[in-house]
PDB file of N, CA and C in Angstrom:
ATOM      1  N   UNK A   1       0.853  -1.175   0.000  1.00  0.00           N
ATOM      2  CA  UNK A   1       0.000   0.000   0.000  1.00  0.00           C
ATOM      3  C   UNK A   1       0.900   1.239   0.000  1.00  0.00           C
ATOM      4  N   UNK A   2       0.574   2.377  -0.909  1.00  0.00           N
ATOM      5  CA  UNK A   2       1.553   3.801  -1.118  1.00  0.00           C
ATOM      6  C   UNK A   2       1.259   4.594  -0.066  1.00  0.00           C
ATOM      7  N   UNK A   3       2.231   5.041   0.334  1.00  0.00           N
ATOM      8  CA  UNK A   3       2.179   5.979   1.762  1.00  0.00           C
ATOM      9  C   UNK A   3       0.746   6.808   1.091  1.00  0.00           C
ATOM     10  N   UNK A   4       0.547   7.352   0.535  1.00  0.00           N
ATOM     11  CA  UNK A   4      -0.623   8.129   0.372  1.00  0.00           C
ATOM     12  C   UNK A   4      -2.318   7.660   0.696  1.00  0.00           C
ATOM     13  N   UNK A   5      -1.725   6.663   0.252  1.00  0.00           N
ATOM     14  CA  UNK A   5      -3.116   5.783   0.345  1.00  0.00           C
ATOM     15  C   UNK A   5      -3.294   5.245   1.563  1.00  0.00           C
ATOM     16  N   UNK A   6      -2.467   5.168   2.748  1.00  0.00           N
ATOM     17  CA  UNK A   6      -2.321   4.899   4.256  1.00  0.00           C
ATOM     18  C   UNK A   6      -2.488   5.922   4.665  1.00  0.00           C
ATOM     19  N   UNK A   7      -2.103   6.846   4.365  1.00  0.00           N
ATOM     20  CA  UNK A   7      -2.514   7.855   5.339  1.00  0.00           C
ATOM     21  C   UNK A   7      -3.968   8.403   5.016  1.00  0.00           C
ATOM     22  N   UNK A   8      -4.460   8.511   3.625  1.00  0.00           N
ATOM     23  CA  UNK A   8      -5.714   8.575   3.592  1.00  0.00           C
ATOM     24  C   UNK A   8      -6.787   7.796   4.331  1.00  0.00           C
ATOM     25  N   UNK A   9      -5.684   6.162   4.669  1.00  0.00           N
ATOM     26  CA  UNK A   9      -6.801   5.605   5.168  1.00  0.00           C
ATOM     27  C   UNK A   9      -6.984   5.753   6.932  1.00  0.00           C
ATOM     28  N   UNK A  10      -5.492   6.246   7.413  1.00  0.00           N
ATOM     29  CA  UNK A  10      -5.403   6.954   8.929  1.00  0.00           C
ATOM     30  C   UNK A  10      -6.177   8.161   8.980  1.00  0.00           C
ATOM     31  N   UNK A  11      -6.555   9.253   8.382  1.00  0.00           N
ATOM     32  CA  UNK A  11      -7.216  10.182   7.973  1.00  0.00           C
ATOM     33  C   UNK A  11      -8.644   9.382   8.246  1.00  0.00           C
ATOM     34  N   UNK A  12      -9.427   8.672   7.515  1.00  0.00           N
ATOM     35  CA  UNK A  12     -10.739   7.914   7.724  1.00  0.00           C
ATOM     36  C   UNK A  12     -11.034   7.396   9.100  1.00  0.00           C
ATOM     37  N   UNK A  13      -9.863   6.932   9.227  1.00  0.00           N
ATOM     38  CA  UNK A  13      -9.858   6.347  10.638  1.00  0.00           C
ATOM     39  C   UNK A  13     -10.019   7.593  12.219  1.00  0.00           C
ATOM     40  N   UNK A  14      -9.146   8.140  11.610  1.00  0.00           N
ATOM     41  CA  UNK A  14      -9.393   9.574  13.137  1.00  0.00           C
ATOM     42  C   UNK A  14     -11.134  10.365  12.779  1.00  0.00           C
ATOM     43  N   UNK A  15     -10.926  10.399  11.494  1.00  0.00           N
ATOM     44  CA  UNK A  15     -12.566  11.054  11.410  1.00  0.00           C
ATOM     45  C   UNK A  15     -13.507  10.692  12.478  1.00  0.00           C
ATOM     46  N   UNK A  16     -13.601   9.241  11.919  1.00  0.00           N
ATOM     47  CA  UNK A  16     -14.211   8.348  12.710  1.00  0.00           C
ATOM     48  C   UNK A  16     -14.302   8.414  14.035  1.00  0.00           C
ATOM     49  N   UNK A  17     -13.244   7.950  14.716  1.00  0.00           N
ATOM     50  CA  UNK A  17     -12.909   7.882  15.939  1.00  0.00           C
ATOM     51  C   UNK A  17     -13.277   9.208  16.659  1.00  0.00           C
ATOM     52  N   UNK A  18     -13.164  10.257  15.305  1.00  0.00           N
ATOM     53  CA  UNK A  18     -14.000  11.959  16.003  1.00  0.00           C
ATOM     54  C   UNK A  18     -15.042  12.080  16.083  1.00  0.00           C
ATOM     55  N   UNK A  19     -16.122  11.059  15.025  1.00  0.00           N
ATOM     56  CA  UNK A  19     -17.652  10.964  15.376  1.00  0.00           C
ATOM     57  C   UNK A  19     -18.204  10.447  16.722  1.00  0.00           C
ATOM     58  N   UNK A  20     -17.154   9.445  17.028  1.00  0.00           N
ATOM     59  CA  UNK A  20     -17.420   8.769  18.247  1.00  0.00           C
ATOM     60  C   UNK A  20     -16.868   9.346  19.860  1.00  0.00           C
ATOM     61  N   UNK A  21     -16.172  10.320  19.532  1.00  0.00           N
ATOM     62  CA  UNK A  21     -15.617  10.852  20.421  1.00  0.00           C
ATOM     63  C   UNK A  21     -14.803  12.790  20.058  1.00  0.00           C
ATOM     64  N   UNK A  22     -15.711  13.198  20.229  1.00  0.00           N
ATOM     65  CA  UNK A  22     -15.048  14.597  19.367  1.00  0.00           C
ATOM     66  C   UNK A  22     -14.288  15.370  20.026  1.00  0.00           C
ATOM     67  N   UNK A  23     -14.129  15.312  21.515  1.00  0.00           N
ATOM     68  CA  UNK A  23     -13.281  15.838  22.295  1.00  0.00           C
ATOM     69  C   UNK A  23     -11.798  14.633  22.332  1.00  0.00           C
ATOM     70  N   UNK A  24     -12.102  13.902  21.746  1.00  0.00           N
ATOM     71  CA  UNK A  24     -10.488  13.139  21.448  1.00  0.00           C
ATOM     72  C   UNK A  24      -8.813  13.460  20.594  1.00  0.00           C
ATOM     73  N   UNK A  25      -8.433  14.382  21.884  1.00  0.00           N
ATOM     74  CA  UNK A  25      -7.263  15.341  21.521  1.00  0.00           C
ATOM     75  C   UNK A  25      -6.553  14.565  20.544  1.00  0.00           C
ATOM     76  N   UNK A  26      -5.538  13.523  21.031  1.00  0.00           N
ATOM     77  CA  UNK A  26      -4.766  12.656  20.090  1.00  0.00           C
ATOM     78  C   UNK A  26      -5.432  12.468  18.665  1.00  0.00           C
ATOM     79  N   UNK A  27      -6.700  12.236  18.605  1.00  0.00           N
ATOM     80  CA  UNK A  27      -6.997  12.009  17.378  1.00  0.00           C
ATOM     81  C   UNK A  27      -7.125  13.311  16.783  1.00  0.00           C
ATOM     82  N   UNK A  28      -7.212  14.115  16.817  1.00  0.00           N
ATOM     83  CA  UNK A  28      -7.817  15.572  16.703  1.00  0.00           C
ATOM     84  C   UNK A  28      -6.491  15.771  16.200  1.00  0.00           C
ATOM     85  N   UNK A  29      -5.326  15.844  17.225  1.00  0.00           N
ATOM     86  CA  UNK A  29      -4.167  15.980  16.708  1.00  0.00           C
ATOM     87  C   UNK A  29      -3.156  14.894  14.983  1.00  0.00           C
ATOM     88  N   UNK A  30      -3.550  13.622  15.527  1.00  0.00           N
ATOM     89  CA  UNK A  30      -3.457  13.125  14.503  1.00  0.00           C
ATOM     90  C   UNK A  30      -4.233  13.128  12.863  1.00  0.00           C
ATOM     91  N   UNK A  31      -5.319  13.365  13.235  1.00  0.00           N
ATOM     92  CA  UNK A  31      -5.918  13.509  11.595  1.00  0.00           C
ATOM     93  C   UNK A  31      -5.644  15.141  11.078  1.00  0.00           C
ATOM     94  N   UNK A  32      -5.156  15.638  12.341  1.00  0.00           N
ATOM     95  CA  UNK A  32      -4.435  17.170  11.486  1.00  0.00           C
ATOM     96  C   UNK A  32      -3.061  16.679  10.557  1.00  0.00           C
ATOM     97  N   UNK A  33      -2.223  15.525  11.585  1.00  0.00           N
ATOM     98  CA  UNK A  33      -1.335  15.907  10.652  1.00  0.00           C
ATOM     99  C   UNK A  33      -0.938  14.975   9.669  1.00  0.00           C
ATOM    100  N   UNK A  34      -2.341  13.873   9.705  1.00  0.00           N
ATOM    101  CA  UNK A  34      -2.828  13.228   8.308  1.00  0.00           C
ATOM    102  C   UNK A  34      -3.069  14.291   7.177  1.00  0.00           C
ATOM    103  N   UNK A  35      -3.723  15.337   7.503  1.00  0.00           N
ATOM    104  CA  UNK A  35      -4.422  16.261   6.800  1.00  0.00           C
ATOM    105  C   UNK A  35      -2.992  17.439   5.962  1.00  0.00           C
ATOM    106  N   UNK A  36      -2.223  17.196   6.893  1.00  0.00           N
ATOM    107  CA  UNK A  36      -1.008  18.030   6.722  1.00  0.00           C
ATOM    108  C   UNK A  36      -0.103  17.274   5.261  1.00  0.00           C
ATOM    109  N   UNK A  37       0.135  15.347   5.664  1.00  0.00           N
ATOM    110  CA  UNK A  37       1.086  15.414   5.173  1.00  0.00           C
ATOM    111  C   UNK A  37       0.253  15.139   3.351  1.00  0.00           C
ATOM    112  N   UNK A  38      -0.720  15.528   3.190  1.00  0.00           N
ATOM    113  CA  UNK A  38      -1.731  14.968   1.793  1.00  0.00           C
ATOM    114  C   UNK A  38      -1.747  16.527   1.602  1.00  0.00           C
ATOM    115  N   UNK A  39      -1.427  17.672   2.129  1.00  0.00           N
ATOM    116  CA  UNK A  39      -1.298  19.028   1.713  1.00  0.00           C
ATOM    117  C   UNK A  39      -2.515  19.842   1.857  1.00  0.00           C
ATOM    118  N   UNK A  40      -3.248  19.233   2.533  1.00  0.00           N
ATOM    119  CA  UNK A  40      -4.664  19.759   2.995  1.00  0.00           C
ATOM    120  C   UNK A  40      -4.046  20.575   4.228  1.00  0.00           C
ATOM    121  N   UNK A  41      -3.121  21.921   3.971  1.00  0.00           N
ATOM    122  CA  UNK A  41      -3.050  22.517   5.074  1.00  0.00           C
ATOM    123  C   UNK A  41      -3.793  23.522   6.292  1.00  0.00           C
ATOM    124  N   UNK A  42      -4.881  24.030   5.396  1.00  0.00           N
ATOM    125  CA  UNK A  42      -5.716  24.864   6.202  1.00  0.00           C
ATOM    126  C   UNK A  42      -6.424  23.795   7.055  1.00  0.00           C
ATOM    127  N   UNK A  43      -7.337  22.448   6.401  1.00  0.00           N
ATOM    128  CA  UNK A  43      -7.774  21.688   6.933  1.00  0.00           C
ATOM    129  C   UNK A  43      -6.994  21.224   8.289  1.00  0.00           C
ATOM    130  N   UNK A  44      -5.320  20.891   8.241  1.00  0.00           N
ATOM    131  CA  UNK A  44      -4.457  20.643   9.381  1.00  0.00           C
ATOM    132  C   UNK A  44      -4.746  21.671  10.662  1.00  0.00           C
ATOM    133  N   UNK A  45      -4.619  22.631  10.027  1.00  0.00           N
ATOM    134  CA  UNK A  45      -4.663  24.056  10.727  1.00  0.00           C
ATOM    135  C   UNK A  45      -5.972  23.612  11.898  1.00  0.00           C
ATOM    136  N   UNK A  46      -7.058  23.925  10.925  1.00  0.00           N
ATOM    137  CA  UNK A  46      -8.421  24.002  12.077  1.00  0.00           C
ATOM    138  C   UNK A  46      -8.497  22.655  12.833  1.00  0.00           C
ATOM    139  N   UNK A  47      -7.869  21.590  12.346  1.00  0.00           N
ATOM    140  CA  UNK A  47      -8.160  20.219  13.390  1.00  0.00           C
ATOM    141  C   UNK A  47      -7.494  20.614  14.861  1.00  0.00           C
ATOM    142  N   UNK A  48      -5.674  21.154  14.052  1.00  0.00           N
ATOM    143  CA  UNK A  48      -5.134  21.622  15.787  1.00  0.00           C
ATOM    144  C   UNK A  48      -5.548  22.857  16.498  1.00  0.00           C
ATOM    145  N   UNK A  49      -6.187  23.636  15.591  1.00  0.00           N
ATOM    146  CA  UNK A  49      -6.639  24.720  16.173  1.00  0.00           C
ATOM    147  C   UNK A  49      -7.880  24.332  17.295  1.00  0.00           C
ATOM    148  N   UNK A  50      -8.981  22.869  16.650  1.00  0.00           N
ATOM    149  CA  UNK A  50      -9.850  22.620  17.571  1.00  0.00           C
ATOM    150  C   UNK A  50      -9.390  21.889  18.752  1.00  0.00           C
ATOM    151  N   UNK A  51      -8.410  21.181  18.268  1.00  0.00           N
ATOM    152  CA  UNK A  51      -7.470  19.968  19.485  1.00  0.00           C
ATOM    153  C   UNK A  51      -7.422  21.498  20.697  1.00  0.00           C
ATOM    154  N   UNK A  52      -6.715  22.395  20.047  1.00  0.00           N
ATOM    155  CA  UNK A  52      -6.180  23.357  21.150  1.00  0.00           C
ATOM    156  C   UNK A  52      -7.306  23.934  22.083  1.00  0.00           C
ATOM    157  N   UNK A  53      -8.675  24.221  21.384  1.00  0.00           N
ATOM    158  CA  UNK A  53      -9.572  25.063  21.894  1.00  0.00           C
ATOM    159  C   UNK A  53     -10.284  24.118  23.159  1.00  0.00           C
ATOM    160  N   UNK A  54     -10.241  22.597  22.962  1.00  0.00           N
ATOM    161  CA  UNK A  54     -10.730  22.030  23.727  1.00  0.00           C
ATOM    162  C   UNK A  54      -9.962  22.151  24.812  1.00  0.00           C
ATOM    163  N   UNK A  55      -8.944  22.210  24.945  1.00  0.00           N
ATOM    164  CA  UNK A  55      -8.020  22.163  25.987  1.00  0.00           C
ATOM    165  C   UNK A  55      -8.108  22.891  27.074  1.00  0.00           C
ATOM    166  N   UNK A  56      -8.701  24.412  26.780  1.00  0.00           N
ATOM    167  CA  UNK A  56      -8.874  24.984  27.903  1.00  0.00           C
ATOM    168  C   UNK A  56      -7.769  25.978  28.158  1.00  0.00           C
ATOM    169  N   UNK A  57      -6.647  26.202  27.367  1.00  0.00           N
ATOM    170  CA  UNK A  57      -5.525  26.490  27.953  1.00  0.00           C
ATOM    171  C   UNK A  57      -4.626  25.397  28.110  1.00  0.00           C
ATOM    172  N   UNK A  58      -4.822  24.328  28.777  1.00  0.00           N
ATOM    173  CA  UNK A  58      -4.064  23.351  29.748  1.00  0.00           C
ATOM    174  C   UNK A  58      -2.955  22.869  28.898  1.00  0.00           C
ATOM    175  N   UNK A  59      -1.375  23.436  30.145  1.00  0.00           N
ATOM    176  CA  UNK A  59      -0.253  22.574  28.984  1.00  0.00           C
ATOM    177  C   UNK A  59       0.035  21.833  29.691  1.00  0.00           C
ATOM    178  N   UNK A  60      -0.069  20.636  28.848  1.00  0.00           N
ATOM    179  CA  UNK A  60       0.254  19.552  27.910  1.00  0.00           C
ATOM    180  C   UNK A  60       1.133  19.281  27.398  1.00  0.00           C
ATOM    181  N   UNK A  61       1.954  18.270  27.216  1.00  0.00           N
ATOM    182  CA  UNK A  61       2.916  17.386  26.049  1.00  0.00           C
ATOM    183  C   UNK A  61       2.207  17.862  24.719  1.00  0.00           C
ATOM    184  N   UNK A  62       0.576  17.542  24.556  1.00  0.00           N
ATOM    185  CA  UNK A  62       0.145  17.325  23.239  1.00  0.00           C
ATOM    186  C   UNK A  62      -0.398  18.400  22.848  1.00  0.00           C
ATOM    187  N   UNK A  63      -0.689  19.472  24.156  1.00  0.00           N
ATOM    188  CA  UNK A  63      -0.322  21.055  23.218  1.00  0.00           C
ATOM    189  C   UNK A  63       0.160  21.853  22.753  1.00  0.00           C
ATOM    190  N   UNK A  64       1.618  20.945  23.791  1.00  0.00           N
ATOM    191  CA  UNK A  64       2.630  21.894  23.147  1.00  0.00           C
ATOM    192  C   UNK A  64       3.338  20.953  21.600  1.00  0.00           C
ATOM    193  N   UNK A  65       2.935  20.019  21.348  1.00  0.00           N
ATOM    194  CA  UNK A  65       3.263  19.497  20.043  1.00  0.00           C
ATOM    195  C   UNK A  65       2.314  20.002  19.258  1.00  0.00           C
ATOM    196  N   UNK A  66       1.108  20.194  19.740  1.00  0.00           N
ATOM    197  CA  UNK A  66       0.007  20.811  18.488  1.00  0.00           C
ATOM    198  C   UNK A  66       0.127  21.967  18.186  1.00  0.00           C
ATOM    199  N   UNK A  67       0.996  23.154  19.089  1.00  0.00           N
ATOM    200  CA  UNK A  67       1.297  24.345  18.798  1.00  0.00           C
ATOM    201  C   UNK A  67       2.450  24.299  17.682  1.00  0.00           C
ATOM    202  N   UNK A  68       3.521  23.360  17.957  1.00  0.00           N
ATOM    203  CA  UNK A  68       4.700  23.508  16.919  1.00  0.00           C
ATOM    204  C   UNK A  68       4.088  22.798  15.521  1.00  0.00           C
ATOM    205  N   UNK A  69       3.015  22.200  15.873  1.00  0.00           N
ATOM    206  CA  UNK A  69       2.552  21.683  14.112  1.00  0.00           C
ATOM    207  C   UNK A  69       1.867  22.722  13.608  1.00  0.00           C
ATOM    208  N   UNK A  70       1.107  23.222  14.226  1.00  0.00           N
ATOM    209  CA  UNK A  70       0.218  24.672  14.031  1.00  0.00           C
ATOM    210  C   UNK A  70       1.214  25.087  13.191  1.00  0.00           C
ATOM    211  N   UNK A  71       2.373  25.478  13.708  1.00  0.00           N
ATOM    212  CA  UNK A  71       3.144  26.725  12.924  1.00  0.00           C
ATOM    213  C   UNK A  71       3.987  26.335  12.004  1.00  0.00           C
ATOM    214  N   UNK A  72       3.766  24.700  11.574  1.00  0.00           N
ATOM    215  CA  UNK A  72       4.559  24.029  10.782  1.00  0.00           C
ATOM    216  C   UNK A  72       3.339  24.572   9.464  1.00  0.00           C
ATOM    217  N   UNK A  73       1.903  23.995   9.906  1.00  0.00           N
ATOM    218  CA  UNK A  73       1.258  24.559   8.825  1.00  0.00           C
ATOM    219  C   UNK A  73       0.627  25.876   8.653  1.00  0.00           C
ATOM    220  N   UNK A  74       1.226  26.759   9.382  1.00  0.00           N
ATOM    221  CA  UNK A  74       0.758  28.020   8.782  1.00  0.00           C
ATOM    222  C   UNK A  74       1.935  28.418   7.920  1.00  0.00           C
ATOM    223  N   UNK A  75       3.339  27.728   8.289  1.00  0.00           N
ATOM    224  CA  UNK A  75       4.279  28.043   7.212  1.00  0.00           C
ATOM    225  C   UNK A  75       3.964  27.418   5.967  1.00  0.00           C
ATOM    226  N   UNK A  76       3.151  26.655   5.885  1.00  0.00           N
ATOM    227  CA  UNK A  76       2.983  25.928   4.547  1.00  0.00           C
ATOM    228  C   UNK A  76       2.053  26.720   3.902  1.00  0.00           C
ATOM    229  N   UNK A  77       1.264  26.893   4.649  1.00  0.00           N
ATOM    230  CA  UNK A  77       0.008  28.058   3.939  1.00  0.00           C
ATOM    231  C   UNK A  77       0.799  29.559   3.698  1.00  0.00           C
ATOM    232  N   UNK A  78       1.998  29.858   4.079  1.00  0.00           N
ATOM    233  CA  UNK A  78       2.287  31.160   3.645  1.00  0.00           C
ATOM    234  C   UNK A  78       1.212  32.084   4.549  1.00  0.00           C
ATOM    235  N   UNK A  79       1.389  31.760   5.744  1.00  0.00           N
ATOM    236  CA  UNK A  79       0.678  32.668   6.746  1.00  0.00           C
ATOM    237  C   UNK A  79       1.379  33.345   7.807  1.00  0.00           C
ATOM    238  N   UNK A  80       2.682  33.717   7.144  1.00  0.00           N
ATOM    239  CA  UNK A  80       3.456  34.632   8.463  1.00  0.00           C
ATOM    240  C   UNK A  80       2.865  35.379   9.682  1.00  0.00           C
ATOM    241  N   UNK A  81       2.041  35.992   8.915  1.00  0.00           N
ATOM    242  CA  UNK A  81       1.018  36.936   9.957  1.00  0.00           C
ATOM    243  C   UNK A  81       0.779  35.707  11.251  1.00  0.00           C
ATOM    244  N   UNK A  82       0.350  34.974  11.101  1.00  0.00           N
ATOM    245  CA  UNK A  82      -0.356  34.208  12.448  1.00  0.00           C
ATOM    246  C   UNK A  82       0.753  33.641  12.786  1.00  0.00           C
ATOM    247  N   UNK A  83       1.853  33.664  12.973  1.00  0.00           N
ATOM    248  CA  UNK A  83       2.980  32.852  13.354  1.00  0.00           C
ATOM    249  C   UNK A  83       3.108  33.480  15.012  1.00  0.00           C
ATOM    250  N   UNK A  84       3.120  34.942  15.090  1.00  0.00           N
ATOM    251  CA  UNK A  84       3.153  35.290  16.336  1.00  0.00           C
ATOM    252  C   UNK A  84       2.021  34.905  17.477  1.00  0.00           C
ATOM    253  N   UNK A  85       0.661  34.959  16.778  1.00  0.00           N
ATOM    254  CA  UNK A  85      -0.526  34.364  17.870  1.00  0.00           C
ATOM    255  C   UNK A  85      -0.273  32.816  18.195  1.00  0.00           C
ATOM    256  N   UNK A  86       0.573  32.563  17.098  1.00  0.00           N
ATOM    257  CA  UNK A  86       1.055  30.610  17.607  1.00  0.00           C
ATOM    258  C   UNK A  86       1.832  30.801  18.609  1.00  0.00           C
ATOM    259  N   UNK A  87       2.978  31.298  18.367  1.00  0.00           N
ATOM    260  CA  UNK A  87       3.858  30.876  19.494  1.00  0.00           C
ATOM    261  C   UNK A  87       3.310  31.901  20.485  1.00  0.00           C
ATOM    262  N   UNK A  88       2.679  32.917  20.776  1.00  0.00           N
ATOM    263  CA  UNK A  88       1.967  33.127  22.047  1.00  0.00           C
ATOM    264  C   UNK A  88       1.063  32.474  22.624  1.00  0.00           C
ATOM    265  N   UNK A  89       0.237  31.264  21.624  1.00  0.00           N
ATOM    266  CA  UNK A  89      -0.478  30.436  22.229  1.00  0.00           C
ATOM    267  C   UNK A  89      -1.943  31.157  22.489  1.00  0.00           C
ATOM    268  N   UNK A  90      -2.105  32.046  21.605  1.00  0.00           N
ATOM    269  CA  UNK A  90      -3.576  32.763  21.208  1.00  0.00           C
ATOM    270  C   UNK A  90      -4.583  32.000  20.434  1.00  0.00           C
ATOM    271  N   UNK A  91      -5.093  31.140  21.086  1.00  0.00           N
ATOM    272  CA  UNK A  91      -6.284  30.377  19.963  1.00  0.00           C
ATOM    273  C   UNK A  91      -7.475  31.467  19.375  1.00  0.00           C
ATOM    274  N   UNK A  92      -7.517  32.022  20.453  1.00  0.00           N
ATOM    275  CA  UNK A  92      -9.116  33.169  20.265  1.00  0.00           C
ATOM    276  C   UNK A  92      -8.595  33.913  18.624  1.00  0.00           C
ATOM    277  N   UNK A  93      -6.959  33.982  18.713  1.00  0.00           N
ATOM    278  CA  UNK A  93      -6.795  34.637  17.756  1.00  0.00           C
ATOM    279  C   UNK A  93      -6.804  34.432  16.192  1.00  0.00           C
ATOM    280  N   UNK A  94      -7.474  33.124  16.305  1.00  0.00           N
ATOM    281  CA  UNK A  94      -7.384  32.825  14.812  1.00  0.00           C
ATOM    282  C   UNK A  94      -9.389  32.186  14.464  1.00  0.00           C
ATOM    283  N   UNK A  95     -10.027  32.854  14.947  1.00  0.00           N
ATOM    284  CA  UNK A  95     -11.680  32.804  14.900  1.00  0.00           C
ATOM    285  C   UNK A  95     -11.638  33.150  13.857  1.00  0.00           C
ATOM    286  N   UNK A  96     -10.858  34.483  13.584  1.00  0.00           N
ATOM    287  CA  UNK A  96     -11.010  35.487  12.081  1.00  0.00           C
ATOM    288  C   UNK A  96     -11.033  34.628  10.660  1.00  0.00           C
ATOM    289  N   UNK A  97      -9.827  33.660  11.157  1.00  0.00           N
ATOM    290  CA  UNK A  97      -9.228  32.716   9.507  1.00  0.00           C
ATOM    291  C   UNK A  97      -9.784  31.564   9.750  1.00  0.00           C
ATOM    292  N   UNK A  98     -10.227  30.687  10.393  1.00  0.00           N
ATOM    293  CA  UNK A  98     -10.253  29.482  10.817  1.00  0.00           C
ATOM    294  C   UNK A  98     -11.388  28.986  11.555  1.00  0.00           C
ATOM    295  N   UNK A  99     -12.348  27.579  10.819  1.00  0.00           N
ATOM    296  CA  UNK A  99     -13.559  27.352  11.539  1.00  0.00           C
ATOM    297  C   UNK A  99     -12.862  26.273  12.330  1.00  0.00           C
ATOM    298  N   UNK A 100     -13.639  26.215  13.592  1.00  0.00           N
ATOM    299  CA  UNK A 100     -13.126  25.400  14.549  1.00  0.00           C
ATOM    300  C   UNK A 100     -13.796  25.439  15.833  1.00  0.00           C
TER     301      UNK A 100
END
């Protein structure tokens, strides 16, 4: 099976696992960066952007990895501008660009 086609099918799989459980960070986090490596970057974006919002604030191991993927894909999107509300760890601040 071609890496593409596995990760599409890990991608199906976290969906899933999000119908059944939508506050499920890890997965939340993982089908972002299913979503990431198939170039669906905005899509990456709002999964960790929602992983983050559930959180509350609360750090985490897996927020602070969802923050450095955050800014992995806003560099991919050519979104300098939001690079600073990432690493300040401003979720509120991206309502403007991003459903989530």
């Amino acid at each position: 099976m071609a890496n593409s086609s596995r990760t599409e099918e890990a991608v199906s799989s976290y969906s899933r696992a999000l119908e059944l459980k939508p506050t499920f960070t890890r997965a939340r986090y993982n089908l972002g960066v299913g979503c990431l490596n198939i170039g669906c970057f905005r899509e990456a974006a709002e999964h960790f952007l929602s992983g983050l919002s559930t959180h509350g604030g609360a750090e985490t191991k897996i927020s602070t990895v969802m923050w450095d993927t955050l800014r992995r894909a806003l560099i991919c999107m050519d979104r300098p501008d939001l690079l600073t509300a990432a690493a300040e760890r401003r979720v509120e601040a991206f309502r403007d660009d991003f459903e989530f």
